[in-house]
PDB file of N, CA and C in Angstrom:
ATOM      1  N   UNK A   1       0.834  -1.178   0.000  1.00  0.00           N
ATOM      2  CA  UNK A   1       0.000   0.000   0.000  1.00  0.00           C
ATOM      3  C   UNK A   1       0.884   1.248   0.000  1.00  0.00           C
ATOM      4  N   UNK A   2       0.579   2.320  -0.714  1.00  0.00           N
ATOM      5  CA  UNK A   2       1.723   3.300  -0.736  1.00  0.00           C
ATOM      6  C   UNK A   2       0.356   4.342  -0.171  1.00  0.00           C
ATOM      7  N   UNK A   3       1.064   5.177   0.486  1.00  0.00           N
ATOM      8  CA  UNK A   3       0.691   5.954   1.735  1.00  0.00           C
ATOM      9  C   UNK A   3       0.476   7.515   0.801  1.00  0.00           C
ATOM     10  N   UNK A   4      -0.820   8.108   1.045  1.00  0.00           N
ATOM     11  CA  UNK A   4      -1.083   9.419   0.188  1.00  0.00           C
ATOM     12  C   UNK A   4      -0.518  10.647   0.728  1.00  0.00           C
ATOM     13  N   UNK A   5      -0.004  11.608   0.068  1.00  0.00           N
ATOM     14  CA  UNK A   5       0.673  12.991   0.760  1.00  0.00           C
ATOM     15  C   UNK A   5      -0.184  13.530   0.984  1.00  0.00           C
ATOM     16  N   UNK A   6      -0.471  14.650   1.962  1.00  0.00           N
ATOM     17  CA  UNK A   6      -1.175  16.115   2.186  1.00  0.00           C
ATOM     18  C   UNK A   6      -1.384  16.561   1.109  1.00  0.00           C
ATOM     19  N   UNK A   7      -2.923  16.860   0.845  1.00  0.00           N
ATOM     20  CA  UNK A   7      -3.500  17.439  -0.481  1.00  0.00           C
ATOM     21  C   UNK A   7      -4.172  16.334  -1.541  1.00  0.00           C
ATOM     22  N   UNK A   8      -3.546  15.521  -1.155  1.00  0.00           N
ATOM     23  CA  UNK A   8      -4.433  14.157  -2.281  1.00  0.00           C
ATOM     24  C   UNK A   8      -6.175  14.219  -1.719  1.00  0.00           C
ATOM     25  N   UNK A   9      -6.885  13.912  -3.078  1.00  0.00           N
ATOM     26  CA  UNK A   9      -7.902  13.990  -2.932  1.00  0.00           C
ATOM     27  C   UNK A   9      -8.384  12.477  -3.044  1.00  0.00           C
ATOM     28  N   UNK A  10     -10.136  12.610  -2.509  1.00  0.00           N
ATOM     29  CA  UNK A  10     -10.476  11.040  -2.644  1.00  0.00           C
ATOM     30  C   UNK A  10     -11.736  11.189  -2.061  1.00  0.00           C
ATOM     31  N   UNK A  11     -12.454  10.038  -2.772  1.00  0.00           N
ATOM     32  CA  UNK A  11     -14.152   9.794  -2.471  1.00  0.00           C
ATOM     33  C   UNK A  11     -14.171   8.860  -1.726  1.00  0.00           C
ATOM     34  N   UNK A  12     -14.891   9.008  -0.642  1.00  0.00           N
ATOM     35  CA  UNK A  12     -14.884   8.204   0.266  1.00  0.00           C
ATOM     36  C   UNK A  12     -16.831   7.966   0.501  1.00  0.00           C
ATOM     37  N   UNK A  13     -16.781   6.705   0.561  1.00  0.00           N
ATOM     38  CA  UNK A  13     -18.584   6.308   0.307  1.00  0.00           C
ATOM     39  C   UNK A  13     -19.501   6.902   1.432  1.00  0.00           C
ATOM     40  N   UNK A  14     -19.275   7.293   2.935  1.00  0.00           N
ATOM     41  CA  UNK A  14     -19.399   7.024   3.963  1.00  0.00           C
ATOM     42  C   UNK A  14     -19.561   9.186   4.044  1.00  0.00           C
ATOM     43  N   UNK A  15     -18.338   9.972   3.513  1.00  0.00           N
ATOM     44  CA  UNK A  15     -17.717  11.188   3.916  1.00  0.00           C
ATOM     45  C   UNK A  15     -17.791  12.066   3.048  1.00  0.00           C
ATOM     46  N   UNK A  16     -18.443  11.298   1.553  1.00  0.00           N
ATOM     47  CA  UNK A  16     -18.252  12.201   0.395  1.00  0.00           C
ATOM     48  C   UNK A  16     -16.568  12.479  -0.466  1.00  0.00           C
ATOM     49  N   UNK A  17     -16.444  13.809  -1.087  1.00  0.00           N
ATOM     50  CA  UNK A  17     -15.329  13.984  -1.600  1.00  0.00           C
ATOM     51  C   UNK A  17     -14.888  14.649  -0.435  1.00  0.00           C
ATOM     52  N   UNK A  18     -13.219  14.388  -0.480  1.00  0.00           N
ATOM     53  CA  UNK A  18     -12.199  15.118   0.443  1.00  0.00           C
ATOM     54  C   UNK A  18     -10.724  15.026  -0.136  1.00  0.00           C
ATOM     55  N   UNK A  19     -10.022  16.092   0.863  1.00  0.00           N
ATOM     56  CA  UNK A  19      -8.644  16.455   0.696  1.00  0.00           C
ATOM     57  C   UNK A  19      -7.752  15.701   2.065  1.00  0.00           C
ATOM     58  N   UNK A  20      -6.915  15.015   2.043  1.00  0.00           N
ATOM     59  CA  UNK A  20      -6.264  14.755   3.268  1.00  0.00           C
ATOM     60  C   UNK A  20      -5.663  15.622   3.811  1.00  0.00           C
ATOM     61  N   UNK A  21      -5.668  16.102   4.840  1.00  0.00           N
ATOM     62  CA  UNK A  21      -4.835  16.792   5.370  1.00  0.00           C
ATOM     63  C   UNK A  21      -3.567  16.944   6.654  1.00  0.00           C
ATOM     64  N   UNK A  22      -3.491  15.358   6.765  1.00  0.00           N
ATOM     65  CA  UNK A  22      -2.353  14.952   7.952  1.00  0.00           C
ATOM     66  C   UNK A  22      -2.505  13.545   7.483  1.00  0.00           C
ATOM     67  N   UNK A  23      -1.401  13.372   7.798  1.00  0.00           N
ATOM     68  CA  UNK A  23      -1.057  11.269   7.889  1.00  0.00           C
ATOM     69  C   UNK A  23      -0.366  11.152   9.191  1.00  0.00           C
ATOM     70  N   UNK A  24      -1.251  10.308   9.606  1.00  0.00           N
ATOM     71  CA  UNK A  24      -0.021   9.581  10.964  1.00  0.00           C
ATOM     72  C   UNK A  24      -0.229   8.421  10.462  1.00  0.00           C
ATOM     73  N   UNK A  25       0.361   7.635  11.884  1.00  0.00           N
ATOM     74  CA  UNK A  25       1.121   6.059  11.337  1.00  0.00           C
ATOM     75  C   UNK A  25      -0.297   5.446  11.091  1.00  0.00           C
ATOM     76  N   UNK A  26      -1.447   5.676  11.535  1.00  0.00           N
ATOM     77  CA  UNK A  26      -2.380   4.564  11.647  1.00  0.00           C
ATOM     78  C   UNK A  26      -3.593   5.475  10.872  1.00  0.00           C
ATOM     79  N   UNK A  27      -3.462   6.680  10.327  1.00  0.00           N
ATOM     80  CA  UNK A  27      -5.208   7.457  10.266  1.00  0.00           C
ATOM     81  C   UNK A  27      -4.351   8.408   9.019  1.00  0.00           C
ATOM     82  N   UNK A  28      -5.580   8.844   7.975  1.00  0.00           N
ATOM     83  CA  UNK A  28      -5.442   9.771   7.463  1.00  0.00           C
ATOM     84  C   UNK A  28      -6.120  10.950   8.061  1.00  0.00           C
ATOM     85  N   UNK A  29      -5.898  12.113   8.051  1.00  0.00           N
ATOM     86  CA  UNK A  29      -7.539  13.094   8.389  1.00  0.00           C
ATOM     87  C   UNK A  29      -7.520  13.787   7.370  1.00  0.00           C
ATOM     88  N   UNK A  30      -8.471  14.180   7.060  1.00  0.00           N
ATOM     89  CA  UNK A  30      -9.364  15.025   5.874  1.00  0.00           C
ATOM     90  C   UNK A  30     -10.376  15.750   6.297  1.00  0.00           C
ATOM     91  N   UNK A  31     -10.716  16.872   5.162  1.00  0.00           N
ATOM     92  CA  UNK A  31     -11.354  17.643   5.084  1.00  0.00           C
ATOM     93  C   UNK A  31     -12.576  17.048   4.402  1.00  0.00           C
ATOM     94  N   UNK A  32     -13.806  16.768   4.813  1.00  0.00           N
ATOM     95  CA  UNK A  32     -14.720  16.247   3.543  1.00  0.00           C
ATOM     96  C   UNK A  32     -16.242  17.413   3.484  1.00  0.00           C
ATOM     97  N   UNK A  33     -16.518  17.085   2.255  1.00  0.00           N
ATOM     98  CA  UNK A  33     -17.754  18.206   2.062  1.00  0.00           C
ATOM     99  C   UNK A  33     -19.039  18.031   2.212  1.00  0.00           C
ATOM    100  N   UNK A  34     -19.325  16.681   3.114  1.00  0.00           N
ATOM    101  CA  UNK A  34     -20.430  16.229   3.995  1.00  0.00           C
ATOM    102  C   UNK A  34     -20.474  16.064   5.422  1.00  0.00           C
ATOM    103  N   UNK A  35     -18.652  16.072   5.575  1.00  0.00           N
ATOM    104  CA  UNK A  35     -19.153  15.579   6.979  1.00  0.00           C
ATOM    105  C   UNK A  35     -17.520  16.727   7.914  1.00  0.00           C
ATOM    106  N   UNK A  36     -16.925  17.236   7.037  1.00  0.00           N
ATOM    107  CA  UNK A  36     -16.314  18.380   7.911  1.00  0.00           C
ATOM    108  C   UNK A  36     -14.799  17.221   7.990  1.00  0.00           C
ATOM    109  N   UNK A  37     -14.359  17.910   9.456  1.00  0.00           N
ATOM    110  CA  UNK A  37     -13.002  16.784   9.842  1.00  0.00           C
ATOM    111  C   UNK A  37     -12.938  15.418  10.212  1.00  0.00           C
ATOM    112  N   UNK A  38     -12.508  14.661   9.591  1.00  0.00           N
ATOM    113  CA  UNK A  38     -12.995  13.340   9.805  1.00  0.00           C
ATOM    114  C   UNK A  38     -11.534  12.458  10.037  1.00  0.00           C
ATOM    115  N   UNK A  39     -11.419  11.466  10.384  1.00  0.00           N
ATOM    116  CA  UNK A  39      -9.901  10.554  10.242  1.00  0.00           C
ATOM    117  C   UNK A  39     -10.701   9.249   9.421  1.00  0.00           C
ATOM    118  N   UNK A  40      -9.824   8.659   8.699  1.00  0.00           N
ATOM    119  CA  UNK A  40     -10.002   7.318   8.505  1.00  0.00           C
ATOM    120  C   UNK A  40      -8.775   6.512   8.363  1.00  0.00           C
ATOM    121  N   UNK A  41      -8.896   5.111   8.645  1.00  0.00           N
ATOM    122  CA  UNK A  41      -8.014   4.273   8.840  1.00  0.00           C
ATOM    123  C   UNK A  41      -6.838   4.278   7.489  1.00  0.00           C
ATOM    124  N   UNK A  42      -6.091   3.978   7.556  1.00  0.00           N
ATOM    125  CA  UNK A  42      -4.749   4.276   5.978  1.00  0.00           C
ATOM    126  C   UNK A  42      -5.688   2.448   5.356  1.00  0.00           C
ATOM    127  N   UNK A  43      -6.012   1.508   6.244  1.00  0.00           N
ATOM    128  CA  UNK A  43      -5.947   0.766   4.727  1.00  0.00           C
ATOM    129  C   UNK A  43      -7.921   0.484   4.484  1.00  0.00           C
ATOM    130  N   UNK A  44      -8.478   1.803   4.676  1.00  0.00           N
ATOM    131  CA  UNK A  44      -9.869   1.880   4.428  1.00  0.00           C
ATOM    132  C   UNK A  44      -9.975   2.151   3.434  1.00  0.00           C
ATOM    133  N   UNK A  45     -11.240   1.129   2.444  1.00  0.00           N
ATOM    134  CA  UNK A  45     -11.354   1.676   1.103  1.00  0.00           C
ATOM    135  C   UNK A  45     -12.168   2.925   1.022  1.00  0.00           C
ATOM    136  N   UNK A  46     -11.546   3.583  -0.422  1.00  0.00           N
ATOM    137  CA  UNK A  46     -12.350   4.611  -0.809  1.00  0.00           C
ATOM    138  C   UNK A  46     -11.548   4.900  -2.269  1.00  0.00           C
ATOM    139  N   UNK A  47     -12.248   5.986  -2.749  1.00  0.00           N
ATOM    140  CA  UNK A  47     -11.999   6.038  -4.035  1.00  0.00           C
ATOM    141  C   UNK A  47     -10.845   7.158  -4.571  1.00  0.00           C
ATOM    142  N   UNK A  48      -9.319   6.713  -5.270  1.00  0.00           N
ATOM    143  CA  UNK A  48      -8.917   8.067  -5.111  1.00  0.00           C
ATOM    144  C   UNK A  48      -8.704   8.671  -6.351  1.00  0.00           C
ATOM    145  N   UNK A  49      -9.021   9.889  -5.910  1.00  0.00           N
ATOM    146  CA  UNK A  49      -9.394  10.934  -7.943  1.00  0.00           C
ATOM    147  C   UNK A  49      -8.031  11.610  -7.965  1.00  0.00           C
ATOM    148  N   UNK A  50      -6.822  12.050  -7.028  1.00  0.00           N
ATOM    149  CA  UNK A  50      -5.710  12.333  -6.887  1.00  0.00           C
ATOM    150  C   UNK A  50      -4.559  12.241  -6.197  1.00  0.00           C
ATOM    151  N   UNK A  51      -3.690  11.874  -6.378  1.00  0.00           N
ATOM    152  CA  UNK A  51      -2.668  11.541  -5.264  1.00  0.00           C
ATOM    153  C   UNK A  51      -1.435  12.632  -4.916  1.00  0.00           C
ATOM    154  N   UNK A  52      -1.107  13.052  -4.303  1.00  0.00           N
ATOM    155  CA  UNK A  52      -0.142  13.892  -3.692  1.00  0.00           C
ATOM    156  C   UNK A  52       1.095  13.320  -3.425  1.00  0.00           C
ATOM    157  N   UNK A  53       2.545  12.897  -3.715  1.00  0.00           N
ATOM    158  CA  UNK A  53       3.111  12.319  -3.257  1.00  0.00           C
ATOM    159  C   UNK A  53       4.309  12.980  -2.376  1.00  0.00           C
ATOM    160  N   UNK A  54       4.613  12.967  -1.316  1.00  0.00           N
ATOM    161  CA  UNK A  54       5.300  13.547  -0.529  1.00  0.00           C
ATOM    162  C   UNK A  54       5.250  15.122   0.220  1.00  0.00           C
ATOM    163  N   UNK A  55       4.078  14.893  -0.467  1.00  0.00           N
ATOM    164  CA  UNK A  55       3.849  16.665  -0.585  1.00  0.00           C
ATOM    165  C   UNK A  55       3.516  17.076   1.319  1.00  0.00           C
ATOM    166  N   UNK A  56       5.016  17.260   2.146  1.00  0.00           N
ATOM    167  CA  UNK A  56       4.606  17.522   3.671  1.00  0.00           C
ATOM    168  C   UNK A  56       5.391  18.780   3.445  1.00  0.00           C
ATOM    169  N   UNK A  57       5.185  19.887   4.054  1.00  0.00           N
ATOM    170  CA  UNK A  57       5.861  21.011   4.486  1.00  0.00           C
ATOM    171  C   UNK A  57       6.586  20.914   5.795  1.00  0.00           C
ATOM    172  N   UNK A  58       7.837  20.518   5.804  1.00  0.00           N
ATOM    173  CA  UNK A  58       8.417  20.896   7.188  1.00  0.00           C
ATOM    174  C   UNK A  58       8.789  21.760   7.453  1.00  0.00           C
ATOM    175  N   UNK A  59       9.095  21.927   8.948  1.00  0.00           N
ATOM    176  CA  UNK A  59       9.346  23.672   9.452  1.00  0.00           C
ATOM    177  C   UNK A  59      10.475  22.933  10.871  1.00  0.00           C
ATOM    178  N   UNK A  60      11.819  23.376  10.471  1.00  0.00           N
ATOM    179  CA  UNK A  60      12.876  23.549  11.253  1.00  0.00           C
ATOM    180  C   UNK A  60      12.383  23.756  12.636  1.00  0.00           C
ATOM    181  N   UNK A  61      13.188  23.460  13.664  1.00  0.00           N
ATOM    182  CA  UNK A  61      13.255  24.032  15.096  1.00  0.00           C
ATOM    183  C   UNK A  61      13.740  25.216  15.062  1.00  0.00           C
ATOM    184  N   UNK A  62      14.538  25.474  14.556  1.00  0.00           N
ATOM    185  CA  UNK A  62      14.748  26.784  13.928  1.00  0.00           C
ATOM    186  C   UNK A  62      13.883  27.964  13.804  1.00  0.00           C
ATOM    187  N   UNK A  63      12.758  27.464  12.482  1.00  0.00           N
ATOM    188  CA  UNK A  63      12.012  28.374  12.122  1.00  0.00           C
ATOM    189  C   UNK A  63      11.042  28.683  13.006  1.00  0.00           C
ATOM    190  N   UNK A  64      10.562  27.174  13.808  1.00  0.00           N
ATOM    191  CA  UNK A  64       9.735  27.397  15.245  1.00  0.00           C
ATOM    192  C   UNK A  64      10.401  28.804  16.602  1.00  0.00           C
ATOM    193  N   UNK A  65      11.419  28.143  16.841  1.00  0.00           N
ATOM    194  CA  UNK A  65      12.335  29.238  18.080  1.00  0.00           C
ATOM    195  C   UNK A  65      12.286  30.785  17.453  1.00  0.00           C
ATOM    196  N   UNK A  66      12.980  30.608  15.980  1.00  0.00           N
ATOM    197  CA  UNK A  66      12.769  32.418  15.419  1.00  0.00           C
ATOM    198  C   UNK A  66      11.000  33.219  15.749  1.00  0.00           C
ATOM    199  N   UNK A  67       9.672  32.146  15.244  1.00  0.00           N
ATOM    200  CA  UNK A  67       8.944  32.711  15.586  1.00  0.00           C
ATOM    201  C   UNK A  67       8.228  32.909  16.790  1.00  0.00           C
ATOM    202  N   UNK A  68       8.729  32.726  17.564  1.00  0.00           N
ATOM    203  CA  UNK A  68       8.517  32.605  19.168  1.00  0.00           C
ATOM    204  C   UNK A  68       8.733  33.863  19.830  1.00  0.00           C
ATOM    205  N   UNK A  69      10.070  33.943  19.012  1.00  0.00           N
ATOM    206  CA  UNK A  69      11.027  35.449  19.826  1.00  0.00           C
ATOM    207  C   UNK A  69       9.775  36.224  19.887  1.00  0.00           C
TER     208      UNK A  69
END
């Protein structure tokens, strides 16, 4: 199973259409346009219309501590 990036889209039977918007080890969460914030399991079916691959934005400890000051 290859694991979807932040921003992949997908129909899900249950949630409607959605955008993922976090992956952890066990859940995707998404945005969906029936049912708001939702998680679902990584090997739950559903339907996918786009895939995102790697697409995470990281942010340094760095960039965290600078905006703190």
């Amino acid at each position: 199973m290859e694991l979807l990036g932040i921003g992949s889209r997908i129909n899900h039977a249950e949630y409607g259409f959605g955008v993922v918007t976090n992956v952890s080890a066990k859940m995707y969460w998404g945005i969906f346009q029936k049912e708001g914030l939702e998680t679902i399991e990584l090997d739950l079916e559903f339907k996918l219309i786009e895939a995102c691959e790697d697409d995470v934005e990281a942010v340094s400890f760095y960039d965290v501590e600078k905006s703190l000051r």
